[in-house]
Protein backbone atom coordinates (compact mmCIF):
# COMPACT_ATOMS: atom_id res chain seq x y z
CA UNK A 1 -25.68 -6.41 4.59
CA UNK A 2 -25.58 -2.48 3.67
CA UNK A 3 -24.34 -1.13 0.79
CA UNK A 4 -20.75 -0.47 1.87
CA UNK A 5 -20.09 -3.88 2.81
CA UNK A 6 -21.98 -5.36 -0.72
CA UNK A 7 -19.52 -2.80 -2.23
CA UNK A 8 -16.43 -4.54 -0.66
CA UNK A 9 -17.65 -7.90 -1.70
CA UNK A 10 -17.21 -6.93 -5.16
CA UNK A 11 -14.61 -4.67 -5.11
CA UNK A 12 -11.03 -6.05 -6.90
CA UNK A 13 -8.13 -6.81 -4.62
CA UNK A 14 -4.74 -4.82 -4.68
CA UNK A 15 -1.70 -6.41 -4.57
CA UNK A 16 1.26 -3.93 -4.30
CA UNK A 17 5.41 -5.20 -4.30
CA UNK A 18 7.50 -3.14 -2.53
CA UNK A 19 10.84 -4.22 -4.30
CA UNK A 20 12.34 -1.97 -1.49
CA UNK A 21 16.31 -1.29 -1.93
CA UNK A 22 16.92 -4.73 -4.16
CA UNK A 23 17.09 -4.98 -7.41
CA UNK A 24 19.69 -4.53 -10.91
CA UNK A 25 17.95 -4.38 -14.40
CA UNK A 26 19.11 -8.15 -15.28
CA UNK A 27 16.94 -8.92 -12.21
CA UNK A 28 14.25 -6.41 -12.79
CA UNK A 29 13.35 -7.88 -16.26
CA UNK A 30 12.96 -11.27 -15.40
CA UNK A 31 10.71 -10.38 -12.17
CA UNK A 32 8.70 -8.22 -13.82
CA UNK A 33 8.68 -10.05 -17.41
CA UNK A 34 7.17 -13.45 -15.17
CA UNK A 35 4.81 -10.75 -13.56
CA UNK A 36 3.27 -9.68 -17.13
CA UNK A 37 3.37 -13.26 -18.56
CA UNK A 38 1.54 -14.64 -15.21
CA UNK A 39 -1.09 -11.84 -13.76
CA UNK A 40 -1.99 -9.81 -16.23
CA UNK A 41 -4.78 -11.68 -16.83
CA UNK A 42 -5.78 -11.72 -13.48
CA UNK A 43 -10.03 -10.31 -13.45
CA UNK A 44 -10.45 -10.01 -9.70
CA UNK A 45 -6.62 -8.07 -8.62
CA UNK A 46 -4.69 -5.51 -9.36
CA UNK A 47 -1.32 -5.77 -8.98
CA UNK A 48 0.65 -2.54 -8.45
CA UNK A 49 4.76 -2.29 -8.74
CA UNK A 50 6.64 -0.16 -6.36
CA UNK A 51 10.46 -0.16 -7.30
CA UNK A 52 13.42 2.05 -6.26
CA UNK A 53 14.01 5.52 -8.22
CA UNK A 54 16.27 4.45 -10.85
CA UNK A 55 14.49 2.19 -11.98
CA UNK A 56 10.99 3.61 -13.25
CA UNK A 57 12.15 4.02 -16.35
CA UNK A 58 12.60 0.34 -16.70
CA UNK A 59 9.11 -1.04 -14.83
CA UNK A 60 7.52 1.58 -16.87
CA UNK A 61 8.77 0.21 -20.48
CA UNK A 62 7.63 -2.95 -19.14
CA UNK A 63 4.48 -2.53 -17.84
CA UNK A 64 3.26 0.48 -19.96
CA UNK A 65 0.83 -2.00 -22.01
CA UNK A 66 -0.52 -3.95 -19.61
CA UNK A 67 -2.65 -4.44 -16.76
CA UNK A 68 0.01 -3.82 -14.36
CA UNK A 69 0.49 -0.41 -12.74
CA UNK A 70 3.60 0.94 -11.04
CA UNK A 71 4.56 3.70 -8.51
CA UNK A 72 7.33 4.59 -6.31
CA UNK A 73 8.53 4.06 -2.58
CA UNK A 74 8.60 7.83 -1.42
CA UNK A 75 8.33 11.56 -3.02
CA UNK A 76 8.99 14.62 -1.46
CA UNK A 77 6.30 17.14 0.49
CA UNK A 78 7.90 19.87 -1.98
CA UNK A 79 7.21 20.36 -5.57
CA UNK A 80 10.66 21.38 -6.37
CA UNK A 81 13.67 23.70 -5.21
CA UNK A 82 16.79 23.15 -3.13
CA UNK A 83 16.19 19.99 -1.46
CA UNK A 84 19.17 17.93 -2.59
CA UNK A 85 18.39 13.79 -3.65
CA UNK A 86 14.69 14.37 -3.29
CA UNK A 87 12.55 13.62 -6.18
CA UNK A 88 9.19 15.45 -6.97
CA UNK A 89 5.64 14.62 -7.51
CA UNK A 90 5.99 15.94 -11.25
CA UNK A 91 8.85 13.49 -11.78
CA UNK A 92 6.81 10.79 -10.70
CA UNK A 93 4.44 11.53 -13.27
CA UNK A 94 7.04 11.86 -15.51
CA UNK A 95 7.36 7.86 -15.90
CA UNK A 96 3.70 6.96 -15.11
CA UNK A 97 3.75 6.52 -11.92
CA UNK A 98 0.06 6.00 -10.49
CA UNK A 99 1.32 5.46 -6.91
CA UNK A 100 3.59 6.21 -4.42
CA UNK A 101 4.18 4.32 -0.91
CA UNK A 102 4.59 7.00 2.10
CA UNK A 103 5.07 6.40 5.64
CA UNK A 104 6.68 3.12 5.84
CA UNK A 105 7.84 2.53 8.71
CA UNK A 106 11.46 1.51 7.45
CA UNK A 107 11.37 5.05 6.06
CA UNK A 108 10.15 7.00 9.36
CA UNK A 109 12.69 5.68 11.29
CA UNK A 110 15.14 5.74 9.88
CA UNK A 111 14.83 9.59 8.53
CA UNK A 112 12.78 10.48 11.25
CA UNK A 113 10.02 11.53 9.41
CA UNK A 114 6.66 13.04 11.68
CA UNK A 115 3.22 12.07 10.61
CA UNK A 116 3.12 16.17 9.78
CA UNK A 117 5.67 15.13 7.32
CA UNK A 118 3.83 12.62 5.78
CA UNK A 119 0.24 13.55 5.93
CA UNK A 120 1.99 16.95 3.31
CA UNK A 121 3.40 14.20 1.07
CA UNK A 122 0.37 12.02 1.54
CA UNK A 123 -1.86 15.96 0.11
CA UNK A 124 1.52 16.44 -2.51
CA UNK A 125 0.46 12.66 -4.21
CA UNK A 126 -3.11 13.41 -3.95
CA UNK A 127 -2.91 16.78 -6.06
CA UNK A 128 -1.07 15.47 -8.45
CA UNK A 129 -3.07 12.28 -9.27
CA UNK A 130 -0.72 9.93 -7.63
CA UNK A 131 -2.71 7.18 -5.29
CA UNK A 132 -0.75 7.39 -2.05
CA UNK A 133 -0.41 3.76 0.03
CA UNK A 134 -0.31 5.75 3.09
CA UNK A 135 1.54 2.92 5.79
CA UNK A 136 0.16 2.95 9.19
CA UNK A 137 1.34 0.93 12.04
CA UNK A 138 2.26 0.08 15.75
CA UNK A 139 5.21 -1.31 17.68
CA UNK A 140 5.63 -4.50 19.31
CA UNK A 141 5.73 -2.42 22.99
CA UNK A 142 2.10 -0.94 21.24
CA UNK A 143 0.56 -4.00 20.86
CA UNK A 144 1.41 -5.08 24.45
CA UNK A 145 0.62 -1.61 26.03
CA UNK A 146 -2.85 -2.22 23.99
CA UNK A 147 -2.28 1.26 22.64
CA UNK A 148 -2.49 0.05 18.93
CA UNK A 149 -5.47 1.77 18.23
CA UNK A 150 -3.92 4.78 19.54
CA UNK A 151 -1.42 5.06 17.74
CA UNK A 152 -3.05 4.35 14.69
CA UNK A 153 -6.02 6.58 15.18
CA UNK A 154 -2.67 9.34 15.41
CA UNK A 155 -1.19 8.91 11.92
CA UNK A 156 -4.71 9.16 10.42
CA UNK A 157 -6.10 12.28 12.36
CA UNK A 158 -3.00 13.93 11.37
CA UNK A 159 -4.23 13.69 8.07
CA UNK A 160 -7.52 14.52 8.56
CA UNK A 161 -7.10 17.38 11.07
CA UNK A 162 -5.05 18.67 8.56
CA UNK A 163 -7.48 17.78 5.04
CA UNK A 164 -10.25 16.47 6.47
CA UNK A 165 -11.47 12.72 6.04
CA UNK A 166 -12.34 12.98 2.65
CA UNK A 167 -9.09 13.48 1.12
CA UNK A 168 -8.66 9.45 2.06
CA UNK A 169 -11.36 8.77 -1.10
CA UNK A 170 -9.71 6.61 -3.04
CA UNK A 171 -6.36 6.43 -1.10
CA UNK A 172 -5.15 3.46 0.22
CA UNK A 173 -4.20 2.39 3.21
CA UNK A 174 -2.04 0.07 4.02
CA UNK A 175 -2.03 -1.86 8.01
CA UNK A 176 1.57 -3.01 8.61
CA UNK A 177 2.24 -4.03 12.53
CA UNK A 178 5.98 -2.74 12.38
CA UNK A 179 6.52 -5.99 15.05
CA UNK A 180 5.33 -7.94 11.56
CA UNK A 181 7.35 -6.38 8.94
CA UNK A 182 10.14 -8.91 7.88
CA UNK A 183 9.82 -11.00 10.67
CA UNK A 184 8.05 -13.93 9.52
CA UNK A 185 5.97 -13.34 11.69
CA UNK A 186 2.25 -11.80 10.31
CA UNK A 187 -0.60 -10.70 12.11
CA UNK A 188 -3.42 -13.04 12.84
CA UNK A 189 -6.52 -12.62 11.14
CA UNK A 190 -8.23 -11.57 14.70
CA UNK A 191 -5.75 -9.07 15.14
CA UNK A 192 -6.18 -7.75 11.31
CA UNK A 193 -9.54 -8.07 11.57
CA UNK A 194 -10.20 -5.66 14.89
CA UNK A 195 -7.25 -3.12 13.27
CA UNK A 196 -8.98 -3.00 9.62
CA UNK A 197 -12.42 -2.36 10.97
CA UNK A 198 -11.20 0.37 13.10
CA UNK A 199 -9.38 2.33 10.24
CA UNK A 200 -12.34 1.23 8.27
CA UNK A 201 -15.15 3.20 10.73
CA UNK A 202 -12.81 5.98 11.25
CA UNK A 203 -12.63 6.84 7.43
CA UNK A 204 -15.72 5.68 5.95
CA UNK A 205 -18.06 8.16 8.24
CA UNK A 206 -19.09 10.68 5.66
CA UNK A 207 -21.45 9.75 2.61
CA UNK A 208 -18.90 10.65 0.27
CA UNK A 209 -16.37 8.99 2.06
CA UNK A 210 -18.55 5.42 1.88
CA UNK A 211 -19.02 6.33 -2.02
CA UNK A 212 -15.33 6.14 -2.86
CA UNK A 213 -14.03 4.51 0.23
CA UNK A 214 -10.63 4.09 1.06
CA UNK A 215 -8.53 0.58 0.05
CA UNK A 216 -7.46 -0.92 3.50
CA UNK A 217 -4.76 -3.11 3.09
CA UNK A 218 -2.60 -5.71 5.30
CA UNK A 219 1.11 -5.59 4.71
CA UNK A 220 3.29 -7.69 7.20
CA UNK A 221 5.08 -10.86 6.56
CA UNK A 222 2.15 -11.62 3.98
CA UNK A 223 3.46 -15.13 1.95
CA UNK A 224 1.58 -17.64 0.30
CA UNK A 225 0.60 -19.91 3.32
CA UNK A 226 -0.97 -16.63 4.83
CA UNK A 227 -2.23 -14.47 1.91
CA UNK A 228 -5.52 -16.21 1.17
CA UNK A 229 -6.61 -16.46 4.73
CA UNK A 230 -5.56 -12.67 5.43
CA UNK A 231 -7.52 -11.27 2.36
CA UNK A 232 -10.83 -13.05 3.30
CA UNK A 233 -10.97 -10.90 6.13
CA UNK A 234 -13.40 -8.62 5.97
CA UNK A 235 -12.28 -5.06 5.11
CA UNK A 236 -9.01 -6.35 3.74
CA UNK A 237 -8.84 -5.28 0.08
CA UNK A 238 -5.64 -6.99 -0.36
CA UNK A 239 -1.49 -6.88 0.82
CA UNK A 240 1.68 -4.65 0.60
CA UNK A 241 4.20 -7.32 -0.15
CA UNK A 242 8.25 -7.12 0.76
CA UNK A 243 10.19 -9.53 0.70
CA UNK A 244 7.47 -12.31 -1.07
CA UNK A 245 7.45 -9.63 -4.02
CA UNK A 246 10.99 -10.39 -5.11
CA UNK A 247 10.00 -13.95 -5.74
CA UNK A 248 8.46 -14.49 -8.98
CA UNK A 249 6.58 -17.73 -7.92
CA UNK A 250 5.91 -16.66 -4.06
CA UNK A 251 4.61 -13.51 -5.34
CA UNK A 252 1.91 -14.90 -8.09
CA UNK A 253 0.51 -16.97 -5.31
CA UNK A 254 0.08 -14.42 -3.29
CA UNK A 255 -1.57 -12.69 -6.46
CA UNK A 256 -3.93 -15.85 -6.99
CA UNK A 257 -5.14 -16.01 -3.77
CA UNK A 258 -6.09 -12.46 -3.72
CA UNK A 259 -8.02 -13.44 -7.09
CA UNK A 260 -9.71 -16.50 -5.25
CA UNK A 261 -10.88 -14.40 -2.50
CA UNK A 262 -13.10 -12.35 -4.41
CA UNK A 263 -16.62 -13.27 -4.03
């Protein structure tokens, strides 16, 4: 075994909720007070809170003294100026934020955002010590065409053509089949498998780049009856979780069984 994959043997597993548009602060404080009382003594995970604008104040009051981080579910490719309902980098950091989801595919179609778009947001987070979950992903018509890797392979090189592989060190990635995302319907661990290692080879081919590797993800209709079989894949460092995330006992299962597949 070389020292990359030792590495990933012993590496913690991420767990990240995307609360996505749900949410009130009656609602917010129970989720997230059963998330302190029931993970944060989790040794092998860490669990990561991504909630809509408005309410980073809250998550961060919350979480502040724990074990728990939090980030946010977009920021702009500007650092400020006329751009009307965007929200900054330096605001982020404002309330603590240590990450920031870009690229989801609910986000880039609906606001039709390019991967040009999002590889200068994905550089914004990155200067500004902000962890982006960079989402990458293919259609159901992709998977059939068998032009998954393609597409893939497109969002990342328009990163990298633009800041070179190394600005993925200690990024994360995040694998969501867009034919997966709140469908029920998840990706088998063949097909997350083949995808993982393929992001994995493309961005771990300098030295540097296998020093401080890049998180890979699987996000995707990840539950309980799938999370513990997903994240014992190899070069799957853990899940993006929707809908799963706004259920306080769904989502520490999903949080153990990262914690049991450790090792």
């Amino acid at each position: 075994m070389n020292n990359v994959a030792r590495m990933k043997k012993t590496a913690k597993k991420f767990v990240i909720a995307n609360w996505k548009m749900h949410g009130n602060l009656e609602q917010n404080q129970s989720l997230l007070t059963h998330y302190v009382n029931q993970l944060n003594s989790l040794k092998q995970t860490q669990v990561v809170v991504c909630v809509p604008y408005p309410y980073l104040s809250q998550v961060q009051s919350v979480l502040e003294h724990t074990d728990l981080a939090w980030g946010a579910q977009n920021l702009a490719k500007n650092l400020n100026g006329p751009f009307t309902g965007e929200v900054s980098a330096e605001m982020l950091k404002d309330f603590g934020c240590e990450y920031v989801i870009l690229g989801h595919s609910e986000r880039a179609t609906a606001y039709c955002e390019s991967d040009e778009n999002i590889a200068q947001k994905f550089m914004m987070a990155k200067q500004h010590g902000i962890t982006p979950i960079l989402c990458v992903g293919e259609t159901l018509i992709e998977r059939e065409a068998g032009v998954m890797e393609l597409k893939v392979g497109k969002q990342l090189d328009t990163i990298i053509d633009l800041y070179g592989v190394d600005v993925f060190n200690d990024a994360i990635v995040s694998y969501e089949p867009i034919w997966a995302i709140g469908t029920g319907l998840a990706a088998s661990p063949l097909q997350a498998q083949a995808m993982h290692q393929f992001i994995f080879d493309k961005l771990t081919q300098s030295k540097e780049a296998q020093k401080n590797r890049v998180k890979i993800l699987y996000g995707g209709s990840v539950n309980p009856q799938n999370a513990l079989q997903l994240f014992k894949v190899e070069n799957i460092d853990g899940g993006l979780v929707g809908k799963c995330s706004l259920s306080a006992p769904a989502f520490e299962d999903i949080c153990q069984a990262a914690e049991l597949s450790v090792g």
